[in-house]
PDB file of N, CA and C in Angstrom:
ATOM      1  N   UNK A   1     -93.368  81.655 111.130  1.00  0.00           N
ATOM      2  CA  UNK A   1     -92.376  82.687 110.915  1.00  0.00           C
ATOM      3  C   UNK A   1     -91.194  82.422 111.850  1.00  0.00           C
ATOM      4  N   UNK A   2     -89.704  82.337 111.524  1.00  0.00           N
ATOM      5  CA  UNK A   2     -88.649  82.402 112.305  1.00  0.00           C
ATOM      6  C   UNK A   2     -88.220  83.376 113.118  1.00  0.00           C
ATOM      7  N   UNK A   3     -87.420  82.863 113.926  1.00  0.00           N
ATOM      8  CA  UNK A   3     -87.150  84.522 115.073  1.00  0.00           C
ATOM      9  C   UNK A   3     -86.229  85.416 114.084  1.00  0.00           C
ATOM     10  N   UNK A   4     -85.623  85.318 113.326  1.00  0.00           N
ATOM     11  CA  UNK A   4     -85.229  86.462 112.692  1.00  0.00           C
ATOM     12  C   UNK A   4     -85.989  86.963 112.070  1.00  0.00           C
ATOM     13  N   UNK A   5     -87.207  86.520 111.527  1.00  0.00           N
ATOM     14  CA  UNK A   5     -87.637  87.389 110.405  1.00  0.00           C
ATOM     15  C   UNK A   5     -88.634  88.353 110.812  1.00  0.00           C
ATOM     16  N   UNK A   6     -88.889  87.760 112.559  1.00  0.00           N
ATOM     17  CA  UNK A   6     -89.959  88.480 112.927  1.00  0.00           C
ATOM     18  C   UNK A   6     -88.954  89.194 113.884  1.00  0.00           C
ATOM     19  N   UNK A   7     -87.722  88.981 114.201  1.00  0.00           N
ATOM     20  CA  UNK A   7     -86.599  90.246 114.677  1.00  0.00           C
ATOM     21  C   UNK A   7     -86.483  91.329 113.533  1.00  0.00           C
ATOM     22  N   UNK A   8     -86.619  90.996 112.346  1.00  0.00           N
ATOM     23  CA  UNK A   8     -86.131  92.298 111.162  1.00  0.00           C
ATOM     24  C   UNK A   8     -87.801  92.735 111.292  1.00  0.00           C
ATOM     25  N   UNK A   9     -88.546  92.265 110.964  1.00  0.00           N
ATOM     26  CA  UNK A   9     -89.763  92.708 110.994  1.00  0.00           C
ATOM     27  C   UNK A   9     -89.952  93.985 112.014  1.00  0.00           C
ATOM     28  N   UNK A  10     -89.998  93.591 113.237  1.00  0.00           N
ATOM     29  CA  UNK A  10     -90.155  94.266 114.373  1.00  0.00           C
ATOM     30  C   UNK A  10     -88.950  95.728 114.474  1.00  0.00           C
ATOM     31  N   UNK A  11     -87.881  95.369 114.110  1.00  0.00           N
ATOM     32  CA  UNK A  11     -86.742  96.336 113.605  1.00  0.00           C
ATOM     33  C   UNK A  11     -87.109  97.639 112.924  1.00  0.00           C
ATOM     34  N   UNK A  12     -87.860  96.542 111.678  1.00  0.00           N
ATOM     35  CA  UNK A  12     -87.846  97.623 110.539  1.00  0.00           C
ATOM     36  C   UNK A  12     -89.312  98.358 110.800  1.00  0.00           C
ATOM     37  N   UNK A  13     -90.448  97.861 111.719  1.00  0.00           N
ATOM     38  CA  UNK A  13     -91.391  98.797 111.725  1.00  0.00           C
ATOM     39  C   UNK A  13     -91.063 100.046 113.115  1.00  0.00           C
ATOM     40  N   UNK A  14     -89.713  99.298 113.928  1.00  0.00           N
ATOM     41  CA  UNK A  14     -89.171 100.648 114.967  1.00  0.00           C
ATOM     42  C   UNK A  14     -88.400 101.678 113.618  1.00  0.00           C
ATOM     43  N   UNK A  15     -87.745 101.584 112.829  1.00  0.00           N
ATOM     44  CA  UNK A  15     -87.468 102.445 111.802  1.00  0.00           C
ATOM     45  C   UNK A  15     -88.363 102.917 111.365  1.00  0.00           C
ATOM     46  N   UNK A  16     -89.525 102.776 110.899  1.00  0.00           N
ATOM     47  CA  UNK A  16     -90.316 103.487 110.326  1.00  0.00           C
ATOM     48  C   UNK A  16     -91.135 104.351 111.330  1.00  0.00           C
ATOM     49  N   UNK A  17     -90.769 104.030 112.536  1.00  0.00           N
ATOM     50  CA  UNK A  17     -91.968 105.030 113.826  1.00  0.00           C
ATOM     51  C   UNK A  17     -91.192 105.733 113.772  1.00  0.00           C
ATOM     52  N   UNK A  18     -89.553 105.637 114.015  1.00  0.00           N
ATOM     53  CA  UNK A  18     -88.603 106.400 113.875  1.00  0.00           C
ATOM     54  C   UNK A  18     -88.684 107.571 112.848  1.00  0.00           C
ATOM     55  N   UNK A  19     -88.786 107.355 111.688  1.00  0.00           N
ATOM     56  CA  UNK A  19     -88.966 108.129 110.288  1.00  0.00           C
ATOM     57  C   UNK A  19     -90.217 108.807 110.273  1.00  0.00           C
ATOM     58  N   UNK A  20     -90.727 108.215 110.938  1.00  0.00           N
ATOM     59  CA  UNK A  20     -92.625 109.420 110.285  1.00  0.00           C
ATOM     60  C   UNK A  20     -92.910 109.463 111.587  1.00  0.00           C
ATOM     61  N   UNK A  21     -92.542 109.615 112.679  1.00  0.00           N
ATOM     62  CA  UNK A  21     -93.651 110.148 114.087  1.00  0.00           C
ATOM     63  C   UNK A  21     -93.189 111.443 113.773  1.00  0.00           C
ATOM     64  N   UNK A  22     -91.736 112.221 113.772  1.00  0.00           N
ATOM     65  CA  UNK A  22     -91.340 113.036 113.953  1.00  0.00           C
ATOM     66  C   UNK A  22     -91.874 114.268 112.977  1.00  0.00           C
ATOM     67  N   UNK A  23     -92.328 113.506 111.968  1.00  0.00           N
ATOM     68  CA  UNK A  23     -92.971 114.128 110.797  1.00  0.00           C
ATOM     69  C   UNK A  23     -94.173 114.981 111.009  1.00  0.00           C
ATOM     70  N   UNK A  24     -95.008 113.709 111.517  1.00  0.00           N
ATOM     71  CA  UNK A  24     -96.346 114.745 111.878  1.00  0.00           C
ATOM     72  C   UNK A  24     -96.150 115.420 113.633  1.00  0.00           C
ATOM     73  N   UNK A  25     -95.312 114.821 114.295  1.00  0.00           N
ATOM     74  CA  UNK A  25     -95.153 115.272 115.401  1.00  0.00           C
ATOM     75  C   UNK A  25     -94.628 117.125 115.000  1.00  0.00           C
ATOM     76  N   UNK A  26     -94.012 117.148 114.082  1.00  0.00           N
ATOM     77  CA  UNK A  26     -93.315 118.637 114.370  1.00  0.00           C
ATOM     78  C   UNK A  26     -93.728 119.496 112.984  1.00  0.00           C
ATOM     79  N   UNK A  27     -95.095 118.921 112.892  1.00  0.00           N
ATOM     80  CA  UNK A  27     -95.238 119.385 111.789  1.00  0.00           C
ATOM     81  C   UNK A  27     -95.869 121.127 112.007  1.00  0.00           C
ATOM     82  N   UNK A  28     -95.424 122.317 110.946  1.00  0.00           N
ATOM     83  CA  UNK A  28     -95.531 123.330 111.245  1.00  0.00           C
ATOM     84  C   UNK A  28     -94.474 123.766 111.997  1.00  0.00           C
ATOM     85  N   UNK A  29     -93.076 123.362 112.198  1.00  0.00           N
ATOM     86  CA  UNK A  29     -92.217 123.918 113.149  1.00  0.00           C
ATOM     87  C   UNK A  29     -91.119 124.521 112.852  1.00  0.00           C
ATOM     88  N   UNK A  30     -90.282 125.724 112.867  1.00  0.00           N
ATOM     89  CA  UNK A  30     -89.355 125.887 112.712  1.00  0.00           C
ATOM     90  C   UNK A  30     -88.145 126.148 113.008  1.00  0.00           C
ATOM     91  N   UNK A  31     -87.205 125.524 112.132  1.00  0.00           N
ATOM     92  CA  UNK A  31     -85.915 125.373 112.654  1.00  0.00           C
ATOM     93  C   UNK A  31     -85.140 126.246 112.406  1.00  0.00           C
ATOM     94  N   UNK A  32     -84.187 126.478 113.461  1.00  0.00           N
ATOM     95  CA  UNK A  32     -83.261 128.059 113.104  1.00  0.00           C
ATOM     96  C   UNK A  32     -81.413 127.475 113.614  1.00  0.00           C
ATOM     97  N   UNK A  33     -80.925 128.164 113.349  1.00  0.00           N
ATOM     98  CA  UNK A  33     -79.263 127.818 113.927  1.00  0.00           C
ATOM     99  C   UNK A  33     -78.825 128.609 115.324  1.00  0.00           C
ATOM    100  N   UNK A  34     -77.965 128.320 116.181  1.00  0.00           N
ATOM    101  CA  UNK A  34     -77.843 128.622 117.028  1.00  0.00           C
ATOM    102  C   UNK A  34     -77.009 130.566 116.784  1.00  0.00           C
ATOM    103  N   UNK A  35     -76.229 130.289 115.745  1.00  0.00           N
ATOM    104  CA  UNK A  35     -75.854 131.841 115.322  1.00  0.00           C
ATOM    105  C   UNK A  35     -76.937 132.393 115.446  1.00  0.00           C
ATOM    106  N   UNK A  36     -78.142 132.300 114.530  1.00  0.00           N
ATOM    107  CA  UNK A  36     -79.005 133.221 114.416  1.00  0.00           C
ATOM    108  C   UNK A  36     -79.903 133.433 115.269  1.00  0.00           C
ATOM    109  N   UNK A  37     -80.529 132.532 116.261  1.00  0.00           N
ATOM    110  CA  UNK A  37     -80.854 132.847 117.556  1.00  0.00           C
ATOM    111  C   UNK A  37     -79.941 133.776 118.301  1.00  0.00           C
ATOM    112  N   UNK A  38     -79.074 133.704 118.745  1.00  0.00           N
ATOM    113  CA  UNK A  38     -78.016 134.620 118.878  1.00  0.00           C
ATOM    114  C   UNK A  38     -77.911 136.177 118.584  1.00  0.00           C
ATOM    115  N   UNK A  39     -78.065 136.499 117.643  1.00  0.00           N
ATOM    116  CA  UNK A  39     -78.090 137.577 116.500  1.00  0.00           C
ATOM    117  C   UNK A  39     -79.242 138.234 116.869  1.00  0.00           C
ATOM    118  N   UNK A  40     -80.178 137.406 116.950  1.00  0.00           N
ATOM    119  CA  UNK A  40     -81.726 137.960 117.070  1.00  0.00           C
ATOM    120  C   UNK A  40     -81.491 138.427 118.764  1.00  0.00           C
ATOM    121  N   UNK A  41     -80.900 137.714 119.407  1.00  0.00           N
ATOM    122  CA  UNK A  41     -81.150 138.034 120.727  1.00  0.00           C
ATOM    123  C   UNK A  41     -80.788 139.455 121.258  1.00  0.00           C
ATOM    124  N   UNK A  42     -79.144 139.564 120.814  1.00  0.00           N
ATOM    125  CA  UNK A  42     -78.297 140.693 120.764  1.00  0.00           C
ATOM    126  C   UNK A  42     -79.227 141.930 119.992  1.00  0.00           C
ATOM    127  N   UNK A  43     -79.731 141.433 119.288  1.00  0.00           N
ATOM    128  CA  UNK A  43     -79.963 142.533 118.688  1.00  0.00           C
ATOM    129  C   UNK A  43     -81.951 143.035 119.212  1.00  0.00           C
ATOM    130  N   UNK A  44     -82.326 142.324 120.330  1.00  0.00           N
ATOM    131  CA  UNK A  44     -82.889 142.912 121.541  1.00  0.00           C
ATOM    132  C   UNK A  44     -82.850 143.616 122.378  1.00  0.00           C
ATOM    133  N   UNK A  45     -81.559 143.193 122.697  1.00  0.00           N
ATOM    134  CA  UNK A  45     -80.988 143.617 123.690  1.00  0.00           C
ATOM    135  C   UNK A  45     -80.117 144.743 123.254  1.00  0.00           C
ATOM    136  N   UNK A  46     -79.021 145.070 122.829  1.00  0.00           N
ATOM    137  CA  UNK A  46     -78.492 146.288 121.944  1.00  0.00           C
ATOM    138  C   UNK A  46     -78.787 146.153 120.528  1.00  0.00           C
ATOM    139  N   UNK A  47     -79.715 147.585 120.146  1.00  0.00           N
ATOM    140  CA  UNK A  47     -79.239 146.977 118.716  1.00  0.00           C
ATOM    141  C   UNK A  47     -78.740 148.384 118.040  1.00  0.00           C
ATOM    142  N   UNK A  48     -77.706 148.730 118.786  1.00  0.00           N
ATOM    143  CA  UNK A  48     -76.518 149.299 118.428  1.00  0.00           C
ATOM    144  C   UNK A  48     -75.280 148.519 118.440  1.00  0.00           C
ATOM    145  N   UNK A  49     -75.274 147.325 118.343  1.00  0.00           N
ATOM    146  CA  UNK A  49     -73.901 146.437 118.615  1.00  0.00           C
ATOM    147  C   UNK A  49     -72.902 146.211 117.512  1.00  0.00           C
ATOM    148  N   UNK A  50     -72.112 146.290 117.326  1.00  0.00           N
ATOM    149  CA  UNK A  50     -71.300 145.976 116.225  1.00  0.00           C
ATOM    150  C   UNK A  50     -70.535 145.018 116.541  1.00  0.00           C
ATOM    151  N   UNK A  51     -70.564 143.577 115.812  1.00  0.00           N
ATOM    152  CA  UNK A  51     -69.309 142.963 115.927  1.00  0.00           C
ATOM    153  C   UNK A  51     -67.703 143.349 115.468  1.00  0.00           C
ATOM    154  N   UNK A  52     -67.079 142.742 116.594  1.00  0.00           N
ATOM    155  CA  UNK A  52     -65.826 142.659 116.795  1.00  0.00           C
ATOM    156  C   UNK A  52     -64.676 141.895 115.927  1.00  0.00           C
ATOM    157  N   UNK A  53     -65.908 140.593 115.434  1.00  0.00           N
ATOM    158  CA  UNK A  53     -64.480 139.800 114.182  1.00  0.00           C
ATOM    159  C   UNK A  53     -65.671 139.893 113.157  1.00  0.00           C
ATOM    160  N   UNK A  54     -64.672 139.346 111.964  1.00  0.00           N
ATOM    161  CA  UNK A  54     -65.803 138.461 110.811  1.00  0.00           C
ATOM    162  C   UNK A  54     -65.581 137.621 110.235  1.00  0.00           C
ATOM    163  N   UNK A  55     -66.333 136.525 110.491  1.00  0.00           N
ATOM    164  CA  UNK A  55     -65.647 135.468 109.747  1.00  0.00           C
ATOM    165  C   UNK A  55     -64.857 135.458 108.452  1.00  0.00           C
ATOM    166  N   UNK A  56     -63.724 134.202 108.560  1.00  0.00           N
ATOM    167  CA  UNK A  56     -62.389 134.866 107.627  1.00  0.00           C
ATOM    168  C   UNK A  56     -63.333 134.144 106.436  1.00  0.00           C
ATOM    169  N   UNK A  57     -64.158 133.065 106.275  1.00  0.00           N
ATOM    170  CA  UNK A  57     -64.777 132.959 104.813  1.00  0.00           C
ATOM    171  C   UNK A  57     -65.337 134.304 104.047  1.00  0.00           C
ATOM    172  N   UNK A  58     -65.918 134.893 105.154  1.00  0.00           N
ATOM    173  CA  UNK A  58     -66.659 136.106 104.370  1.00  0.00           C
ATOM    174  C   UNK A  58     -66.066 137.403 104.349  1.00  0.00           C
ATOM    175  N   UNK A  59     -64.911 137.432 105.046  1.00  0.00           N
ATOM    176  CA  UNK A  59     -63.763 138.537 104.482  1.00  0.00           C
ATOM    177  C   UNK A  59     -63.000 137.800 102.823  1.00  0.00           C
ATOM    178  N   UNK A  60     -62.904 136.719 102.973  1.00  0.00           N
ATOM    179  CA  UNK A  60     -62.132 136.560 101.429  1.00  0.00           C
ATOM    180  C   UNK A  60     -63.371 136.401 100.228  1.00  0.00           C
ATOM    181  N   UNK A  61     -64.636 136.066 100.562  1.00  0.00           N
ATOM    182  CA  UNK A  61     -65.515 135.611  99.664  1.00  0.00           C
ATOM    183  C   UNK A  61     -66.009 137.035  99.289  1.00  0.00           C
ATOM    184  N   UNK A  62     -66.349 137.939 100.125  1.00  0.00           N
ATOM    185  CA  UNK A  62     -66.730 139.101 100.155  1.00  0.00           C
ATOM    186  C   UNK A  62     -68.378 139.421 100.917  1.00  0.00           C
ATOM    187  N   UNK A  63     -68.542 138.170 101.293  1.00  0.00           N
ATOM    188  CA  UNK A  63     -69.704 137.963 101.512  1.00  0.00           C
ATOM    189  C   UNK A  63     -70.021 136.704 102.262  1.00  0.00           C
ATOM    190  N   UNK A  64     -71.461 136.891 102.525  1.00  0.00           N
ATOM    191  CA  UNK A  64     -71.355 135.275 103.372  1.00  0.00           C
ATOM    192  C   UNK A  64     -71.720 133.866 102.393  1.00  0.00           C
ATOM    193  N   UNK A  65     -71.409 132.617 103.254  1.00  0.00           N
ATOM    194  CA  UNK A  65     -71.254 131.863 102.184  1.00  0.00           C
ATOM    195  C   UNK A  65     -72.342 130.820 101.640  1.00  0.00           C
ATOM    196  N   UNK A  66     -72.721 130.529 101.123  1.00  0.00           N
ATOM    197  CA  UNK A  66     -73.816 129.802 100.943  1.00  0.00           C
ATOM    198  C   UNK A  66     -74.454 128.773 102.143  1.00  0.00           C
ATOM    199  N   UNK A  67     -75.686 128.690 101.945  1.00  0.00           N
ATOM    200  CA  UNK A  67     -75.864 127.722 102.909  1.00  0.00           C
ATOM    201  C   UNK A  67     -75.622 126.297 102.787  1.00  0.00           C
ATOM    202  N   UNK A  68     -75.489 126.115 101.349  1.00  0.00           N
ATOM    203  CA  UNK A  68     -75.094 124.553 100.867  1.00  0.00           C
ATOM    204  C   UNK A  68     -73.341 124.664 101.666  1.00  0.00           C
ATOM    205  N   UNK A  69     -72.422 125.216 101.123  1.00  0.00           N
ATOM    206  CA  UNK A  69     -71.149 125.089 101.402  1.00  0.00           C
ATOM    207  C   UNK A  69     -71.092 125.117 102.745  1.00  0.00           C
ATOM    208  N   UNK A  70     -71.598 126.071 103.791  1.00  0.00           N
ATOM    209  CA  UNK A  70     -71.989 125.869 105.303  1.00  0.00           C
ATOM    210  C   UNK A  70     -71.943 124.304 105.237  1.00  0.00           C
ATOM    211  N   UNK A  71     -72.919 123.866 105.034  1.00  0.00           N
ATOM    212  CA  UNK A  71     -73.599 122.451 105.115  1.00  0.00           C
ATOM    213  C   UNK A  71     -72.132 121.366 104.900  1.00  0.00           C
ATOM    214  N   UNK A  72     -71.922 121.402 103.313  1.00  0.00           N
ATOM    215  CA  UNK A  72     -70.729 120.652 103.436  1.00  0.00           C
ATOM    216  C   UNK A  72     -69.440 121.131 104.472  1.00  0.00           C
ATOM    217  N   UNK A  73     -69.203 121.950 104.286  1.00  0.00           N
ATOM    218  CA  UNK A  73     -68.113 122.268 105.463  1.00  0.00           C
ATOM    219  C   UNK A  73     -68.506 121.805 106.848  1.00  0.00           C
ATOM    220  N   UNK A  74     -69.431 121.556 107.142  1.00  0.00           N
ATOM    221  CA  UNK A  74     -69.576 121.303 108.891  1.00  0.00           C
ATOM    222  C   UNK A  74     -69.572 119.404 108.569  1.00  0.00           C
ATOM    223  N   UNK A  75     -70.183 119.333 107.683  1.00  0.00           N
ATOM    224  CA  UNK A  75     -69.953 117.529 107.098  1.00  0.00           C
ATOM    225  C   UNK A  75     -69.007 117.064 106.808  1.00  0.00           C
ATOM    226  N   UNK A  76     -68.006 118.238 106.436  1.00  0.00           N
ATOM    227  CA  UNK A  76     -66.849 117.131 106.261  1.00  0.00           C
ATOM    228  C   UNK A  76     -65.915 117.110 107.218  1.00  0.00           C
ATOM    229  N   UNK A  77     -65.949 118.407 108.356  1.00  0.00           N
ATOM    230  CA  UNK A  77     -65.901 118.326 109.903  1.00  0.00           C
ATOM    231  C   UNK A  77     -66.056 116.943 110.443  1.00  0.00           C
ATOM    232  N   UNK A  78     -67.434 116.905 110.328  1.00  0.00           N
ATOM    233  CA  UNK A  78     -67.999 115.738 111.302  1.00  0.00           C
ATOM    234  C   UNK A  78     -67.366 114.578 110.525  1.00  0.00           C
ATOM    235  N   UNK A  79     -66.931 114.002 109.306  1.00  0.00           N
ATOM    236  CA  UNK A  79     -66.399 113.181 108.893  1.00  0.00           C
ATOM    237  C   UNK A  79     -65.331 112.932 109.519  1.00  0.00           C
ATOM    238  N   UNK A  80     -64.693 113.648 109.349  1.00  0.00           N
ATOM    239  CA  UNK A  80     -63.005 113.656 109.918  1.00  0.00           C
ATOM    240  C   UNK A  80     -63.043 113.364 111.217  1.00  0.00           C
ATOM    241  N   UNK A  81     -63.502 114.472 112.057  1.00  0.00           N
ATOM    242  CA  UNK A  81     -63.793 113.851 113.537  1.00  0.00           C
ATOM    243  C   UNK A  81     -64.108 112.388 113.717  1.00  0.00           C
ATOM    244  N   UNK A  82     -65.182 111.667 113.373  1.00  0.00           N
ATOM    245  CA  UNK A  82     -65.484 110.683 113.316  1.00  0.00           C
ATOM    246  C   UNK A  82     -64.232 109.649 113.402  1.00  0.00           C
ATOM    247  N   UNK A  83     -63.696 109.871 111.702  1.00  0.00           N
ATOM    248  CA  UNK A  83     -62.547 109.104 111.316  1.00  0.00           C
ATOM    249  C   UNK A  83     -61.726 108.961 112.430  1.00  0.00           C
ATOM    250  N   UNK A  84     -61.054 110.512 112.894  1.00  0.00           N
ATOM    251  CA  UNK A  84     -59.941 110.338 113.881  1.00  0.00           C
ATOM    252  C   UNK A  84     -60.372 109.490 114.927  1.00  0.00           C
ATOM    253  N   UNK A  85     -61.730 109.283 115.715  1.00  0.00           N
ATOM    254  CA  UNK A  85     -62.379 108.941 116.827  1.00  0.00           C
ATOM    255  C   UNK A  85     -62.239 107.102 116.530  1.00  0.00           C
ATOM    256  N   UNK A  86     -63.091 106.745 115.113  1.00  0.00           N
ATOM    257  CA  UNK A  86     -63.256 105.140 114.859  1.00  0.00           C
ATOM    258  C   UNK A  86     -61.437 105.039 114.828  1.00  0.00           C
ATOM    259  N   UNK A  87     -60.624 105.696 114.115  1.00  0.00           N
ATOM    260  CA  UNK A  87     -59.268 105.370 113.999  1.00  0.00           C
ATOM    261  C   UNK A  87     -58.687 104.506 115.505  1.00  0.00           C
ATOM    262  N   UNK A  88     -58.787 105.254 116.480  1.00  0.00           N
ATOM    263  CA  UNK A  88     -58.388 105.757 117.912  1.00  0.00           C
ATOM    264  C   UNK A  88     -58.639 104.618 118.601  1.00  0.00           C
ATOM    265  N   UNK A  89     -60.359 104.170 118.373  1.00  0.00           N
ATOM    266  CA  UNK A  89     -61.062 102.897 118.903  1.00  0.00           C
ATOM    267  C   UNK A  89     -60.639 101.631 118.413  1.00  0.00           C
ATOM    268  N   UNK A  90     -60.224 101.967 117.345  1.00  0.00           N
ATOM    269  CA  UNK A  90     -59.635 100.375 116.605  1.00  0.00           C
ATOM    270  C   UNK A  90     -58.531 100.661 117.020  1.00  0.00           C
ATOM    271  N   UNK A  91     -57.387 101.388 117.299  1.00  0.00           N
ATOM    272  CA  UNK A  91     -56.431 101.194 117.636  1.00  0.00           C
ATOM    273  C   UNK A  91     -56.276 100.348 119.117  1.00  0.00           C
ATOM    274  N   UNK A  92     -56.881 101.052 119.800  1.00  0.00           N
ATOM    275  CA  UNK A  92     -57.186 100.673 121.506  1.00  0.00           C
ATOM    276  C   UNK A  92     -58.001  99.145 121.548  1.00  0.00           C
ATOM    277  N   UNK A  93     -58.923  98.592 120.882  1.00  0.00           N
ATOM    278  CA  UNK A  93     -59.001  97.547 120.678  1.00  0.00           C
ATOM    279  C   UNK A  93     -58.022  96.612 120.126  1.00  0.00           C
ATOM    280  N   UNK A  94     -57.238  97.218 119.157  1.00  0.00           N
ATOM    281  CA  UNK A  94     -56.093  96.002 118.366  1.00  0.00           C
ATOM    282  C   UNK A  94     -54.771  96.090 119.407  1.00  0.00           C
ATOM    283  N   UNK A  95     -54.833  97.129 120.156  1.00  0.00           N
ATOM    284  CA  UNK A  95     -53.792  96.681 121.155  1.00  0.00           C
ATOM    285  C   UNK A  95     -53.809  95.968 122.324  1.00  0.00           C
ATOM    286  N   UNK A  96     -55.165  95.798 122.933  1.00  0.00           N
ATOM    287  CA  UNK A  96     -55.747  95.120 123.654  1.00  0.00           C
ATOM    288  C   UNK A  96     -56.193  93.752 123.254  1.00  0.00           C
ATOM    289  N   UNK A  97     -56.698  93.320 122.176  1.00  0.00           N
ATOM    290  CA  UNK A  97     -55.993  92.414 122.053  1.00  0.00           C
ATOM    291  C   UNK A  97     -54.604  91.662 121.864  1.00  0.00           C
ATOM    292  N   UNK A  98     -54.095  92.403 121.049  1.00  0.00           N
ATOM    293  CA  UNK A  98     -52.659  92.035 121.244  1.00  0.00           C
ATOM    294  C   UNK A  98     -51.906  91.874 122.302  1.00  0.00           C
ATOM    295  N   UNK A  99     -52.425  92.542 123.168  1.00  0.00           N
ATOM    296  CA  UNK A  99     -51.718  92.450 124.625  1.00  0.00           C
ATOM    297  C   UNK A  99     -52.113  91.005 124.892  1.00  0.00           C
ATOM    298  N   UNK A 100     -53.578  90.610 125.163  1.00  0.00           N
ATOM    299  CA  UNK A 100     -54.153  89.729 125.419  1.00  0.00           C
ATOM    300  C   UNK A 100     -53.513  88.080 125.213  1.00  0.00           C
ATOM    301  N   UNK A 101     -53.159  88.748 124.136  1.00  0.00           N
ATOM    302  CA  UNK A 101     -52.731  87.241 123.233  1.00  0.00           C
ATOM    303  C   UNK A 101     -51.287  86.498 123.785  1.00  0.00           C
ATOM    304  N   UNK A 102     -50.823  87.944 124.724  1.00  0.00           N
ATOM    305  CA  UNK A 102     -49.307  87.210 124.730  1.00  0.00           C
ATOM    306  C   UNK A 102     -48.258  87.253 124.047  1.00  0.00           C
ATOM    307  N   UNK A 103     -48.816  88.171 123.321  1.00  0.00           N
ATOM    308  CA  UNK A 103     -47.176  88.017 122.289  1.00  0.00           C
ATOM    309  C   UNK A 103     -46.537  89.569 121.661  1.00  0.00           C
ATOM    310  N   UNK A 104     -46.956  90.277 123.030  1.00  0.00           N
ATOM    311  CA  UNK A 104     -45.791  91.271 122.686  1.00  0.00           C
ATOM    312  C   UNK A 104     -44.616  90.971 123.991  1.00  0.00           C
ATOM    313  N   UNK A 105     -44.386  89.868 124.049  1.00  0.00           N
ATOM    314  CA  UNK A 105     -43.236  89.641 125.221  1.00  0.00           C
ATOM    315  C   UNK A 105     -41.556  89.725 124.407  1.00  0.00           C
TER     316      UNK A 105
END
């Protein structure tokens, strides 16, 4: 066997510990959002509280908004962020080289 094939080999069975430990590791567990931890807490602690804003989706929707659209909306967040961030890094690299090279004189 060649060193790459037993480099992808070895790779691809850290991906798969990756993919299924976590599986049975957390199995039975549940996951909640940091709002609603929140919510629950406050409402321990006073639960006479009334909020102060409301979110502007669910003043125009009339209601709150799905959890799918949640989902995409925070994804296409993190897209963009991303973008602006890889944009930023290639920039700072292509000027650094360019500097490098000598020939912005």
């Amino acid at each position: 066997m060649s060193k790459n094939v037993k480099i992808s080999l070895g790779l691809f069975v850290l991906v798969l510990a990756i993919v299924l430990i976590p599986i049975f590791a957390l199995r039975g567990a549940e996951f909640g959002g940091s709002d609603d931890a929140g919510s629950v807490k406050i409402e321990e602690i006073d639960s006479d509280y009334e909020p102060w804003a409301t979110p502007v989706f669910e003043l125009a929707l009339q209601g709150e908004l799905p959890g799918e659209i949640e989902s995409l909306l925070f994804c296409v967040q993190t897209g963009i962020g991303v973008g602006v961030i890889a944009f930023l890094m290639g920039r700072f690299v292509e000027r650094k080289k360019y500097e490098d090279s000598g020939s912005c004189q």
